[in-house]
PDB file of N, CA and C in Angstrom:
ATOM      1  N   UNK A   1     -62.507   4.409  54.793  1.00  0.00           N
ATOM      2  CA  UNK A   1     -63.204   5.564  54.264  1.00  0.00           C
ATOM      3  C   UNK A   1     -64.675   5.203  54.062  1.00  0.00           C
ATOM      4  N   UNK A   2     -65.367   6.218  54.848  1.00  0.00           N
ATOM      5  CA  UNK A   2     -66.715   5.847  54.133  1.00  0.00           C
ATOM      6  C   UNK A   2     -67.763   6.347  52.990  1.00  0.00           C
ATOM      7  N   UNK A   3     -68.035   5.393  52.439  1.00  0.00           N
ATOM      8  CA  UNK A   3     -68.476   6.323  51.092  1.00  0.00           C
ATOM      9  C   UNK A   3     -70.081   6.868  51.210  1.00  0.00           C
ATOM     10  N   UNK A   4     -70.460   7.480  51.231  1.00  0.00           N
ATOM     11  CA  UNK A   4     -72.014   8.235  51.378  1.00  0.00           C
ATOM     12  C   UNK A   4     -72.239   8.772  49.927  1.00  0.00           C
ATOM     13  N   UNK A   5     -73.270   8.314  49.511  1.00  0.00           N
ATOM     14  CA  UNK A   5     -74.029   8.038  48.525  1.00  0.00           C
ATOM     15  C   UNK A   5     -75.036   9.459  48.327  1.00  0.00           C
ATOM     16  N   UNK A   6     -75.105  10.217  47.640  1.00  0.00           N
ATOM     17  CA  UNK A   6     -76.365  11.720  47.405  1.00  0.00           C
ATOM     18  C   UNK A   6     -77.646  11.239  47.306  1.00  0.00           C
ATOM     19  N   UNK A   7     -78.655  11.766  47.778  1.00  0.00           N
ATOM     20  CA  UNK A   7     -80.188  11.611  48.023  1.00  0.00           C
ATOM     21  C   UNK A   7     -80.209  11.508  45.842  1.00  0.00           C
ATOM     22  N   UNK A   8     -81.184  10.864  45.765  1.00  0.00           N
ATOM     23  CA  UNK A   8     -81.870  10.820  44.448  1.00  0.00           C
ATOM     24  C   UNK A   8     -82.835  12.225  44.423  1.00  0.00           C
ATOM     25  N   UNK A   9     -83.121  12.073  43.269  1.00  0.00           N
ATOM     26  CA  UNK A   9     -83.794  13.518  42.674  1.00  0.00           C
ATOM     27  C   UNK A   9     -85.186  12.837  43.707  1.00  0.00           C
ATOM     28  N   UNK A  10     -85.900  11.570  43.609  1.00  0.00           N
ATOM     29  CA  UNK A  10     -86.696  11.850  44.000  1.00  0.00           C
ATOM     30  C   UNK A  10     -87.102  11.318  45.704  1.00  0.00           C
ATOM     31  N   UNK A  11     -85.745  10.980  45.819  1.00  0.00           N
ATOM     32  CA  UNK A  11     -85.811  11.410  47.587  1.00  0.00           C
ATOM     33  C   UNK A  11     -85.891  12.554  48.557  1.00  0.00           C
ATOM     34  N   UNK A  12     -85.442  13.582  47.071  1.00  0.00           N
ATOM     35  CA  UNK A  12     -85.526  14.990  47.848  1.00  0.00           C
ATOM     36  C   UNK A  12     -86.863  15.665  47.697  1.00  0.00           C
ATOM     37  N   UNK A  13     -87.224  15.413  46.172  1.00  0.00           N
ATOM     38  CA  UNK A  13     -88.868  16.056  46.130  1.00  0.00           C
ATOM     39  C   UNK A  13     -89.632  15.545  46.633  1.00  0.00           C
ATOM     40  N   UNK A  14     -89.981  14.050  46.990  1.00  0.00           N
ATOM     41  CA  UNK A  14     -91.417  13.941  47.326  1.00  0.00           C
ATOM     42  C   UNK A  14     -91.421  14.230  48.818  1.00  0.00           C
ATOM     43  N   UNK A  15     -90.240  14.484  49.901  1.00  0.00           N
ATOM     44  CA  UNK A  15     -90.778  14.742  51.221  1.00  0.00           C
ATOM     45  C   UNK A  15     -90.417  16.263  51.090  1.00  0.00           C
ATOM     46  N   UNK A  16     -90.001  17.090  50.331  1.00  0.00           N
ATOM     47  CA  UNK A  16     -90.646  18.597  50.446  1.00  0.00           C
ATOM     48  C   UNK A  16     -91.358  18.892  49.856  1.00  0.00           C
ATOM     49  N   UNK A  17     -92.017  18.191  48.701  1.00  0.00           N
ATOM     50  CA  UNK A  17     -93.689  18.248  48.132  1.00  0.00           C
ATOM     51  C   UNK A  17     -94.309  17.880  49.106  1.00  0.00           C
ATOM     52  N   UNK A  18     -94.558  17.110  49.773  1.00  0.00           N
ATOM     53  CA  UNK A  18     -95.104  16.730  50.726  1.00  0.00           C
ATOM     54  C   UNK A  18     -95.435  17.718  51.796  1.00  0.00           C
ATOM     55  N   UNK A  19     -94.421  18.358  52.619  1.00  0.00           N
ATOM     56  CA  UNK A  19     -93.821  19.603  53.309  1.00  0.00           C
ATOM     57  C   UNK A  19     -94.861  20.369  52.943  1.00  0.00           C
ATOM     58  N   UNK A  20     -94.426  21.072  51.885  1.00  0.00           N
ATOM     59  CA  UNK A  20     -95.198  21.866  51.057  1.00  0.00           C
ATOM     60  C   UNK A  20     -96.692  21.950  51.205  1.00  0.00           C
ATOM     61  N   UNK A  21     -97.458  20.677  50.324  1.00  0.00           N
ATOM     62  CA  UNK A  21     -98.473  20.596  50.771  1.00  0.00           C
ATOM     63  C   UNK A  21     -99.250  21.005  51.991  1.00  0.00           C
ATOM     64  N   UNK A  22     -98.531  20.578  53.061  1.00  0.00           N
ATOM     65  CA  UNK A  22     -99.326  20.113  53.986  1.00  0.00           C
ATOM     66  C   UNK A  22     -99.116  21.850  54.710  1.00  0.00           C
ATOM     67  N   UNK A  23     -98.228  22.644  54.972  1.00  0.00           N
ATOM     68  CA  UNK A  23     -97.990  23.705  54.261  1.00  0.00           C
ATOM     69  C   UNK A  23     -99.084  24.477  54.023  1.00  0.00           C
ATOM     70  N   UNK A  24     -99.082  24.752  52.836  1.00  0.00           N
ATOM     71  CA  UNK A  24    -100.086  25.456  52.352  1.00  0.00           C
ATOM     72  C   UNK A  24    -101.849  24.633  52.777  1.00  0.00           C
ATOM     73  N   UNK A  25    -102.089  23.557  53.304  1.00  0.00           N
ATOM     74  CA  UNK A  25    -103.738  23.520  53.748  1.00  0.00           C
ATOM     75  C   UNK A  25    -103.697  23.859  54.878  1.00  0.00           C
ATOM     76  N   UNK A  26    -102.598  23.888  55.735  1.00  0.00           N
ATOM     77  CA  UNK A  26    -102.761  24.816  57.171  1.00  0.00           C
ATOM     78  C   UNK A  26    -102.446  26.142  56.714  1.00  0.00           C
ATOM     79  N   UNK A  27    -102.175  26.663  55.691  1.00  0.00           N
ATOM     80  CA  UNK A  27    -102.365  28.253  55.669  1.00  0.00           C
ATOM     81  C   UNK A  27    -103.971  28.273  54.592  1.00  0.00           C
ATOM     82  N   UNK A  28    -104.511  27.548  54.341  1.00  0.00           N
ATOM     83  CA  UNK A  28    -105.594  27.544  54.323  1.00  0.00           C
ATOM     84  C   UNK A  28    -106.960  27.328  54.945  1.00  0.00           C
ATOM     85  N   UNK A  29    -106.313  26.583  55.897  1.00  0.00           N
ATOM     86  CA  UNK A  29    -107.192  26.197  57.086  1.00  0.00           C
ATOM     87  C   UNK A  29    -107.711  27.788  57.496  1.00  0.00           C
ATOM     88  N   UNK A  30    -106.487  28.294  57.840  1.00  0.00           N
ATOM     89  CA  UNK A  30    -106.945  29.949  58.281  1.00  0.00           C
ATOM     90  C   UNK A  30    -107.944  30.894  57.702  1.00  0.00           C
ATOM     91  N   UNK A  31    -107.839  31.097  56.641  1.00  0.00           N
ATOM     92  CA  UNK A  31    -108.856  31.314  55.762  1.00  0.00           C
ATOM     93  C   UNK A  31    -110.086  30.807  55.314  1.00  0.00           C
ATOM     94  N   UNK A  32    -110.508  29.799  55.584  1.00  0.00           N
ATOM     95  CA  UNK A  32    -110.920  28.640  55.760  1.00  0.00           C
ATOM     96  C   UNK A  32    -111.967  29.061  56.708  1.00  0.00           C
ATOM     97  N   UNK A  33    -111.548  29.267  58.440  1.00  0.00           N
ATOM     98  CA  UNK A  33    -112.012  29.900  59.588  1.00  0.00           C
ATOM     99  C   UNK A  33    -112.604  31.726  59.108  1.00  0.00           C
ATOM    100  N   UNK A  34    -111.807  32.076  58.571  1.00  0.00           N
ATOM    101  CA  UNK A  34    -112.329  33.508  58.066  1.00  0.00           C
ATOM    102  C   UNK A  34    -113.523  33.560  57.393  1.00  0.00           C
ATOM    103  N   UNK A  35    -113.695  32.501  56.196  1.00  0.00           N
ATOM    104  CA  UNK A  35    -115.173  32.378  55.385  1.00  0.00           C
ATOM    105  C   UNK A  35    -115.981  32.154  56.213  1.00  0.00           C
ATOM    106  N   UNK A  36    -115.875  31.175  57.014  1.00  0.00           N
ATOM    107  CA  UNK A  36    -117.132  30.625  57.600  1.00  0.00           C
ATOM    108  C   UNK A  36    -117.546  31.593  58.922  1.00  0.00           C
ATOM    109  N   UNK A  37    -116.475  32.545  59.237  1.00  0.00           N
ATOM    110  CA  UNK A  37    -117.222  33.780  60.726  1.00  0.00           C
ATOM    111  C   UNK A  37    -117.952  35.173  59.514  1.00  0.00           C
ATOM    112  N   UNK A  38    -116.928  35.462  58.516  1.00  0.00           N
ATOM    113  CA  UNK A  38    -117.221  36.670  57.700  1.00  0.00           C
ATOM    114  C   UNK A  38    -117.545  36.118  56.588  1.00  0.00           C
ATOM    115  N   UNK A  39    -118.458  35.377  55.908  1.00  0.00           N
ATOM    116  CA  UNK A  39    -118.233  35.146  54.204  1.00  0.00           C
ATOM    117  C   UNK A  39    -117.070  35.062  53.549  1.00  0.00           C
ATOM    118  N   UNK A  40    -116.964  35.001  51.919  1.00  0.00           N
ATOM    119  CA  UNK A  40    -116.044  35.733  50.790  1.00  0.00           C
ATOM    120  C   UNK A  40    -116.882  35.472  49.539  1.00  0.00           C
ATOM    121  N   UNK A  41    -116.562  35.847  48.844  1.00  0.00           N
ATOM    122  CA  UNK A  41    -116.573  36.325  47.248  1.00  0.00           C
ATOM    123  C   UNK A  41    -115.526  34.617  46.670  1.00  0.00           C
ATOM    124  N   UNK A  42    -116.299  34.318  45.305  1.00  0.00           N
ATOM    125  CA  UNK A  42    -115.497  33.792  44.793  1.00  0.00           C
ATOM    126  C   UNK A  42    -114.990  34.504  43.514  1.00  0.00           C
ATOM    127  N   UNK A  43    -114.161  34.520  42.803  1.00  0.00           N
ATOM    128  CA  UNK A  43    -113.734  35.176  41.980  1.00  0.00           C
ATOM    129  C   UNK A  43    -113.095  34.168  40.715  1.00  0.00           C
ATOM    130  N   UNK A  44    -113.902  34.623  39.650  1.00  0.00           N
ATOM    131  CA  UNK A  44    -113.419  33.420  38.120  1.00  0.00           C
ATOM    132  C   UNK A  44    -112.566  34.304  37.289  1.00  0.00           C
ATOM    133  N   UNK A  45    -111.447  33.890  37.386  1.00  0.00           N
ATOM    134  CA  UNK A  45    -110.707  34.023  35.639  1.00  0.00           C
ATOM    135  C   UNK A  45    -110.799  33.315  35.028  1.00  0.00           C
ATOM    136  N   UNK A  46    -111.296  33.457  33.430  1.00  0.00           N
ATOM    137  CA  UNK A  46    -111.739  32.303  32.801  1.00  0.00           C
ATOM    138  C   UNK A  46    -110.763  31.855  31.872  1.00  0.00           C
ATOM    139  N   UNK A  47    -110.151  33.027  31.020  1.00  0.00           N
ATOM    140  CA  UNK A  47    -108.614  32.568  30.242  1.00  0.00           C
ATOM    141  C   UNK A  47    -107.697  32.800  30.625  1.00  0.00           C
ATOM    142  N   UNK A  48    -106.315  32.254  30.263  1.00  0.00           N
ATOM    143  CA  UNK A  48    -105.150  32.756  30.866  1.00  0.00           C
ATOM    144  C   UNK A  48    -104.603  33.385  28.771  1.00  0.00           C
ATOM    145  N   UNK A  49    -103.378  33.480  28.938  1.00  0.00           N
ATOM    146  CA  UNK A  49    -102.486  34.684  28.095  1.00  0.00           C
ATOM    147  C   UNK A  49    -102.824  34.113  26.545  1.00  0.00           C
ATOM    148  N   UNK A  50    -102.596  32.895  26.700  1.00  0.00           N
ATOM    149  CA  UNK A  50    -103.250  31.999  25.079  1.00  0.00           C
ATOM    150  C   UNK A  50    -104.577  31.677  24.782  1.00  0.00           C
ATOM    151  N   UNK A  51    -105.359  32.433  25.342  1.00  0.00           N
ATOM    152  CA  UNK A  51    -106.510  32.476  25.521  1.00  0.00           C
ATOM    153  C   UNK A  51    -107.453  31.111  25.472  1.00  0.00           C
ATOM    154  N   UNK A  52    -106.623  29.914  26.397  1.00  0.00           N
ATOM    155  CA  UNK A  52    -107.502  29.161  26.415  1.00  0.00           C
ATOM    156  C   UNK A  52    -108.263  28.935  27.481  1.00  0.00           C
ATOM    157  N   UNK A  53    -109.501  28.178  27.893  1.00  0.00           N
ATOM    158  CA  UNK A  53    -110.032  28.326  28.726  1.00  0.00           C
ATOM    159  C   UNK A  53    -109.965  27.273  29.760  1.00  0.00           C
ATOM    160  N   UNK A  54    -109.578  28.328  30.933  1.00  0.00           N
ATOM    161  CA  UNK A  54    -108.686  28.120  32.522  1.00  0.00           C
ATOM    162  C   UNK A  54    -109.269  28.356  33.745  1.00  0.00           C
ATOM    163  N   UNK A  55    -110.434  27.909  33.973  1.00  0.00           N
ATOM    164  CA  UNK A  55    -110.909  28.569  35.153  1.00  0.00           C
ATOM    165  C   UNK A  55    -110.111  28.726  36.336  1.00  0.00           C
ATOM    166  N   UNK A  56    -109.754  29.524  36.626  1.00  0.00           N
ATOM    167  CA  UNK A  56    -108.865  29.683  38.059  1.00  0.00           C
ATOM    168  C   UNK A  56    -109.424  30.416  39.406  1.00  0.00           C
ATOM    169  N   UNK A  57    -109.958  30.002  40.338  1.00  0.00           N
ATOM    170  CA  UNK A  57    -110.798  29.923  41.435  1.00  0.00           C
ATOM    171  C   UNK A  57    -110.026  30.492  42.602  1.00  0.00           C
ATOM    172  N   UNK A  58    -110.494  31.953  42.946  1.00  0.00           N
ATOM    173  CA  UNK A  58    -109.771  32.678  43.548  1.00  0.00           C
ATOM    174  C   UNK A  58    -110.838  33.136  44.977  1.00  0.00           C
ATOM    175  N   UNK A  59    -110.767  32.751  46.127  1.00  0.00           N
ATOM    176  CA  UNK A  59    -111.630  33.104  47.303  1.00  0.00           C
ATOM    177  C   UNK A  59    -111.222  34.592  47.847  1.00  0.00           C
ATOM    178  N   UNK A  60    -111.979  35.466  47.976  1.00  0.00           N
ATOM    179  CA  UNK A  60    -111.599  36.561  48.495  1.00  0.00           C
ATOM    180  C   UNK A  60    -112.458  37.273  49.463  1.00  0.00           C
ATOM    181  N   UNK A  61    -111.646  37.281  50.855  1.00  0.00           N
ATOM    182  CA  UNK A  61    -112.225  37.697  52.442  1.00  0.00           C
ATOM    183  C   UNK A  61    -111.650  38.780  52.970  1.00  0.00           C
ATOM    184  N   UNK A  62    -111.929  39.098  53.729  1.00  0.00           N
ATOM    185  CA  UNK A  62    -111.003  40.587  54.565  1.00  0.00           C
ATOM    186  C   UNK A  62    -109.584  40.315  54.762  1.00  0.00           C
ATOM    187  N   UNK A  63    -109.111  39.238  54.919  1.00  0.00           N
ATOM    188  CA  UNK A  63    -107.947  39.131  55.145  1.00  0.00           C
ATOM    189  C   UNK A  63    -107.254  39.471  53.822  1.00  0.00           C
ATOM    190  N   UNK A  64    -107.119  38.690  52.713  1.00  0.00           N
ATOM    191  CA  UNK A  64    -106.656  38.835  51.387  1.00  0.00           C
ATOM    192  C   UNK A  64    -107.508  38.103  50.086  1.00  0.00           C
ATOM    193  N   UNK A  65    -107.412  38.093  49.394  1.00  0.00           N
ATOM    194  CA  UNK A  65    -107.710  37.224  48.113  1.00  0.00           C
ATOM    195  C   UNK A  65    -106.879  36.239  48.233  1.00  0.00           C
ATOM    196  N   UNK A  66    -107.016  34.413  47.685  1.00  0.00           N
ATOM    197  CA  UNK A  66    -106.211  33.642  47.579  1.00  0.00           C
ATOM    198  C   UNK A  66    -106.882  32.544  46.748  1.00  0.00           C
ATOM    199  N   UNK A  67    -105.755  32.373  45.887  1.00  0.00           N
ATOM    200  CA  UNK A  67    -105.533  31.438  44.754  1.00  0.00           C
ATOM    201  C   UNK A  67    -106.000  29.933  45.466  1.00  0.00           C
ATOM    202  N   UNK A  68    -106.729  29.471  45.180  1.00  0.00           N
ATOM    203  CA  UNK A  68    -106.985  27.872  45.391  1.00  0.00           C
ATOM    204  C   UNK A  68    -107.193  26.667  44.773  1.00  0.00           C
ATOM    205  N   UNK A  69    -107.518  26.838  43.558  1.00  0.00           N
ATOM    206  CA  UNK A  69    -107.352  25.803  42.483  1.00  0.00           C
ATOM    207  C   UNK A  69    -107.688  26.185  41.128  1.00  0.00           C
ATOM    208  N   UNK A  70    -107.136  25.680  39.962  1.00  0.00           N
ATOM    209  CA  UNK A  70    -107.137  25.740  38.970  1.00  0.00           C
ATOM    210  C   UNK A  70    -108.208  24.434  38.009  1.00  0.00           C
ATOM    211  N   UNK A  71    -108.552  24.801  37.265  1.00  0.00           N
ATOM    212  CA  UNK A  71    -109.679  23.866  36.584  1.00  0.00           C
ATOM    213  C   UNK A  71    -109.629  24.140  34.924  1.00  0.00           C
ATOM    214  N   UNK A  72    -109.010  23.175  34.603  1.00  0.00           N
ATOM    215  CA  UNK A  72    -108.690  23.137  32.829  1.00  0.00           C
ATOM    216  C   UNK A  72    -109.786  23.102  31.559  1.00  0.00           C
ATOM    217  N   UNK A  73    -110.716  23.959  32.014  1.00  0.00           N
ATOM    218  CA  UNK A  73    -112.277  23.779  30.883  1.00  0.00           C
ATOM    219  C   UNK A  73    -112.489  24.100  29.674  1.00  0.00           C
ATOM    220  N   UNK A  74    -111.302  23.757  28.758  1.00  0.00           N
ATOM    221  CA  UNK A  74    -111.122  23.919  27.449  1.00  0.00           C
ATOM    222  C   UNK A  74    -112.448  22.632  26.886  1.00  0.00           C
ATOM    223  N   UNK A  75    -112.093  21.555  27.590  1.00  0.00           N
ATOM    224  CA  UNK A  75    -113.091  20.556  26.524  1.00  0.00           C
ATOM    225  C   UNK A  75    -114.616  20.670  27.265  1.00  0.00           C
ATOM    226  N   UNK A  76    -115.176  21.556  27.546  1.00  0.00           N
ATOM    227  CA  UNK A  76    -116.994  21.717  27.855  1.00  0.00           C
ATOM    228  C   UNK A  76    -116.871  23.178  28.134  1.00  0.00           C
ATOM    229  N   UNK A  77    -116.144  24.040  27.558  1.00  0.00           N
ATOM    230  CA  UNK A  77    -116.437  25.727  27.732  1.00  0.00           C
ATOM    231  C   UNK A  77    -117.392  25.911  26.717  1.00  0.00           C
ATOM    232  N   UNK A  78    -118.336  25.023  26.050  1.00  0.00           N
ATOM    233  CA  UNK A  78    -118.894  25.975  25.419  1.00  0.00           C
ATOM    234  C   UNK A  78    -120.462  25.938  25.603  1.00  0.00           C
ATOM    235  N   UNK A  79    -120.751  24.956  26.546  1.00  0.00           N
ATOM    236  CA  UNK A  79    -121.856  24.783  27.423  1.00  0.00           C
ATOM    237  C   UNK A  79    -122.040  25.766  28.857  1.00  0.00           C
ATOM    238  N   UNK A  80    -123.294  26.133  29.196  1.00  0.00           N
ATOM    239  CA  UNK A  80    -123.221  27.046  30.352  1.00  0.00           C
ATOM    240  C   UNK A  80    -123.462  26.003  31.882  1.00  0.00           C
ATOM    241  N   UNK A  81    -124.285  24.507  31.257  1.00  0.00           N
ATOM    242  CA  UNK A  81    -123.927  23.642  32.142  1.00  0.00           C
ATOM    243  C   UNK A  81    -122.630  23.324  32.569  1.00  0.00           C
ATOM    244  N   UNK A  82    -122.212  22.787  31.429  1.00  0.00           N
ATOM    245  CA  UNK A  82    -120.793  21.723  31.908  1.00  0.00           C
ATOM    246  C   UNK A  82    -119.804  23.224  32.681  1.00  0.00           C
ATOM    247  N   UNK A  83    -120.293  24.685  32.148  1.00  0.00           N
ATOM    248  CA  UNK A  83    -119.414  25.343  32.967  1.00  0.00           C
ATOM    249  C   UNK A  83    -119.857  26.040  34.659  1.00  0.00           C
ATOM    250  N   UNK A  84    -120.465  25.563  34.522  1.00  0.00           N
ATOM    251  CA  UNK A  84    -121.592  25.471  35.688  1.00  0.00           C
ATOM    252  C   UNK A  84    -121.163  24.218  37.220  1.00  0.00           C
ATOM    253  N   UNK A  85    -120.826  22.862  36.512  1.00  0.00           N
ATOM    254  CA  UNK A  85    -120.112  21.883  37.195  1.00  0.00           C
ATOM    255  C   UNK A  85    -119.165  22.270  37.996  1.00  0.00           C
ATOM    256  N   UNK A  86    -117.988  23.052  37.368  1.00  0.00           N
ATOM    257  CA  UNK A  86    -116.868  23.381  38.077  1.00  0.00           C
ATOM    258  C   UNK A  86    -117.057  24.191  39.405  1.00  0.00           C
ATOM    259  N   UNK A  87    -117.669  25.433  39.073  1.00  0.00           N
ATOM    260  CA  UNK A  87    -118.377  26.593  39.495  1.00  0.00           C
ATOM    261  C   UNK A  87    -118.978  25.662  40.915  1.00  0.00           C
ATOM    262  N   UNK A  88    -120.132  24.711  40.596  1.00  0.00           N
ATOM    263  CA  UNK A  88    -120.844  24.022  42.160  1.00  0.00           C
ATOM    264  C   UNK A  88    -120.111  23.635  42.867  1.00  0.00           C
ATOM    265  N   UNK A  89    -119.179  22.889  42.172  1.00  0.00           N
ATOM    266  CA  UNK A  89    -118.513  21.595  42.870  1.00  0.00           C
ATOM    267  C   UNK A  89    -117.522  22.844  43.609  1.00  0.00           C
ATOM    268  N   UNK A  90    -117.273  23.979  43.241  1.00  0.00           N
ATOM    269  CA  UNK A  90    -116.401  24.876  44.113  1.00  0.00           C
ATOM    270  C   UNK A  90    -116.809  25.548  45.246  1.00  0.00           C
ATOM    271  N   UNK A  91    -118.126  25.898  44.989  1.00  0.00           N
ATOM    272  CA  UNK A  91    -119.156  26.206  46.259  1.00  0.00           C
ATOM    273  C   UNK A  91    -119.413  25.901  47.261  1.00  0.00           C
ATOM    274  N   UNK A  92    -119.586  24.364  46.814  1.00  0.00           N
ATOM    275  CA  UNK A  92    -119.936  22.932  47.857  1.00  0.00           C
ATOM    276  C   UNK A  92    -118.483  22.909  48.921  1.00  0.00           C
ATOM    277  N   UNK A  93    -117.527  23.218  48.111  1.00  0.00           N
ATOM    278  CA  UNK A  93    -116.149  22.625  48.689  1.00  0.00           C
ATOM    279  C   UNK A  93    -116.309  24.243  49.748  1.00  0.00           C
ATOM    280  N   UNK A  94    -116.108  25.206  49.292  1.00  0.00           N
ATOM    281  CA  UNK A  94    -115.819  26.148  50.303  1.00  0.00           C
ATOM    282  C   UNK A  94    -116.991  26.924  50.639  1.00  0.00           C
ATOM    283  N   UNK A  95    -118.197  25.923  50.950  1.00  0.00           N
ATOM    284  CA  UNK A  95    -119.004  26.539  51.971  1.00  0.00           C
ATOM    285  C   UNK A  95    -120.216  26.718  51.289  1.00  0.00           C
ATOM    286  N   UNK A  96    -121.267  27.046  51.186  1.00  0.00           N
ATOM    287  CA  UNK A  96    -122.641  27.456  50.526  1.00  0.00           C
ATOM    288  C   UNK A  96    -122.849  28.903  51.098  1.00  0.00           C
ATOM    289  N   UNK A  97    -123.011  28.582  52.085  1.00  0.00           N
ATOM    290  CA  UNK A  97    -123.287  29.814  52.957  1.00  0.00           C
ATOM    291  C   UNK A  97    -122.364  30.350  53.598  1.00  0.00           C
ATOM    292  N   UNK A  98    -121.139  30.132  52.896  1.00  0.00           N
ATOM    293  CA  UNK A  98    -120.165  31.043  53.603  1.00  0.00           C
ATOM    294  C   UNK A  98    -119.925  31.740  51.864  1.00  0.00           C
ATOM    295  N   UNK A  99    -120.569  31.744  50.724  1.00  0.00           N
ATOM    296  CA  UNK A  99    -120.170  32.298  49.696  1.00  0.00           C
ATOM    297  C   UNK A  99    -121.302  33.490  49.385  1.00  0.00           C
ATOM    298  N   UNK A 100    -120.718  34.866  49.575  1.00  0.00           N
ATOM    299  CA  UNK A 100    -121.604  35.630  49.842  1.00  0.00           C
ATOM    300  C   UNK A 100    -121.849  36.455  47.945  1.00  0.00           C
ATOM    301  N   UNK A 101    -121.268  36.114  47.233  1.00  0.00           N
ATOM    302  CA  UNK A 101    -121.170  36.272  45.612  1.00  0.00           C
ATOM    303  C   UNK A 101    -119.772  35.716  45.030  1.00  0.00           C
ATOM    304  N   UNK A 102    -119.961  35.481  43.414  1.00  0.00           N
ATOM    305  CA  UNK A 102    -119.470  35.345  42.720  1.00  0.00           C
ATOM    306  C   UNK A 102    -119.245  35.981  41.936  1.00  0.00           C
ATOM    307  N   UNK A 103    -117.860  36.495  41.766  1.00  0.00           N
ATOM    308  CA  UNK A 103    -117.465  37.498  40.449  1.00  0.00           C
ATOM    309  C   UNK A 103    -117.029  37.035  39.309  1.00  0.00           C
ATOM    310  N   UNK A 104    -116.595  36.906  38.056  1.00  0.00           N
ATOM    311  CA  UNK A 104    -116.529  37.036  36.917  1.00  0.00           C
ATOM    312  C   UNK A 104    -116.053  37.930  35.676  1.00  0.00           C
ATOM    313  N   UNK A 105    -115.019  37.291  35.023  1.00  0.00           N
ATOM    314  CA  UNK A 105    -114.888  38.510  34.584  1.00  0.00           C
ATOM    315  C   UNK A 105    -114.796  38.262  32.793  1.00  0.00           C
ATOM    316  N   UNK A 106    -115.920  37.297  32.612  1.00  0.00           N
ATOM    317  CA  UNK A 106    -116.555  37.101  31.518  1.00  0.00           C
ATOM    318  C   UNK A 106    -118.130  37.377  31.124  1.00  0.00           C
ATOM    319  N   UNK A 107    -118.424  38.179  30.548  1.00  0.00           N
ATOM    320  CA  UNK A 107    -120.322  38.412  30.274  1.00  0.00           C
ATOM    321  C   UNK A 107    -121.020  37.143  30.100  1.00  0.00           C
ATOM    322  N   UNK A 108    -120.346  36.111  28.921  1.00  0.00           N
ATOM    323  CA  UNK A 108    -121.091  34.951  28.724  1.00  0.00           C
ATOM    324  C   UNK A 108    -121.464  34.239  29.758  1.00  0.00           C
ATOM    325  N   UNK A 109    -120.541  34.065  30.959  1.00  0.00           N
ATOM    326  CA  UNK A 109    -120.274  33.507  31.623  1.00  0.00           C
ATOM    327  C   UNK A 109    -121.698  33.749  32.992  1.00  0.00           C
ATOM    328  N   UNK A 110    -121.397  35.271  32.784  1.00  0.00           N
ATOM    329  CA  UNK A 110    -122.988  35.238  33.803  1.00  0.00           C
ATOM    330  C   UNK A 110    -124.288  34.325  33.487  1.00  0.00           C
ATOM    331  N   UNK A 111    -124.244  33.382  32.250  1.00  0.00           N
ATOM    332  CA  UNK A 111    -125.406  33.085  31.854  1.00  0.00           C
ATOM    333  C   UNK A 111    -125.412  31.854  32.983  1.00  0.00           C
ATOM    334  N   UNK A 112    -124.359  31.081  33.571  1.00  0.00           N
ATOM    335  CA  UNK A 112    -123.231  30.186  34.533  1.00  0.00           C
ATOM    336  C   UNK A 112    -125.176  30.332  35.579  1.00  0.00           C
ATOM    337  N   UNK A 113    -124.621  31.668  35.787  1.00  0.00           N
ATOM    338  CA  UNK A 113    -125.909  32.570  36.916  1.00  0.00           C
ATOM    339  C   UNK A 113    -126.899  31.482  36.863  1.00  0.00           C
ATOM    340  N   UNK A 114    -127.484  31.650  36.401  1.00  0.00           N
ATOM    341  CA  UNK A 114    -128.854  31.177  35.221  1.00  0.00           C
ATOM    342  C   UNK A 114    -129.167  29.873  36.550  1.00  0.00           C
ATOM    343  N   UNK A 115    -128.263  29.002  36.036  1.00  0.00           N
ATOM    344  CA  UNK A 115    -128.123  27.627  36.918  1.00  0.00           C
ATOM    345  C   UNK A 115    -128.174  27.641  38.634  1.00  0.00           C
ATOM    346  N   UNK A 116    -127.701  29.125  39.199  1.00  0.00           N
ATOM    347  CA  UNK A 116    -127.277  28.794  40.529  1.00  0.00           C
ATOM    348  C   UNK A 116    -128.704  28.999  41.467  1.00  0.00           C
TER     349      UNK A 116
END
């Protein structure tokens, strides 16, 4: 009889995390190609439901809007620099000139502006 042994918890997650990943940057790649022929918009939510502060970085092109990273700015939200950091370093990553505005959907937050 032969005995066969079950995958471990983490023999099964890290090669469909993996999967996954790789996954979702080729369905970003696509979009990706869309900014850089047509622009997009970046789009900030700044809190989530407990109102702490969450920047969540949302690109939006003709094709759809899409979620792309999250940024935890509870410890420097109360600077318009340090909230300013996140904001560049997101720019830089998806393009300069493929970012045709930034939306917001905090007032303070336009002061962010100020810097760009």
């Amino acid at each position: 009889m032969v005995r066969v042994s079950p995958l471990s918890f983490h023999e099964v997650r890290v090669p469909l995390l993996k999967k996954k990943v790789e996954l979702t940057r080729e369905a970003l790649k696509v979009h990706d190609d869309e900014w850089k022929a047509y622009g997009c918009s970046i789009l900030l939510d700044m809190k989530d439901r407990r109102e702490r502060t969450l920047i969540n970085f949302l690109v939006n092109s003709q094709r759809e809007s899409v979620f792309v990273k999250s940024v935890d700015a509870s410890a420097y939200a109360k600077t318009c620099e340090k909230m300013f950091e996140p904001l560049s370093q997101f720019v830089k990553k998806t393009g300069v000139s493929n970012v045709v505005q930034v939306v917001t959907d905090s007032v303070s937050n336009v002061l962010v502006g100020i810097y760009l």
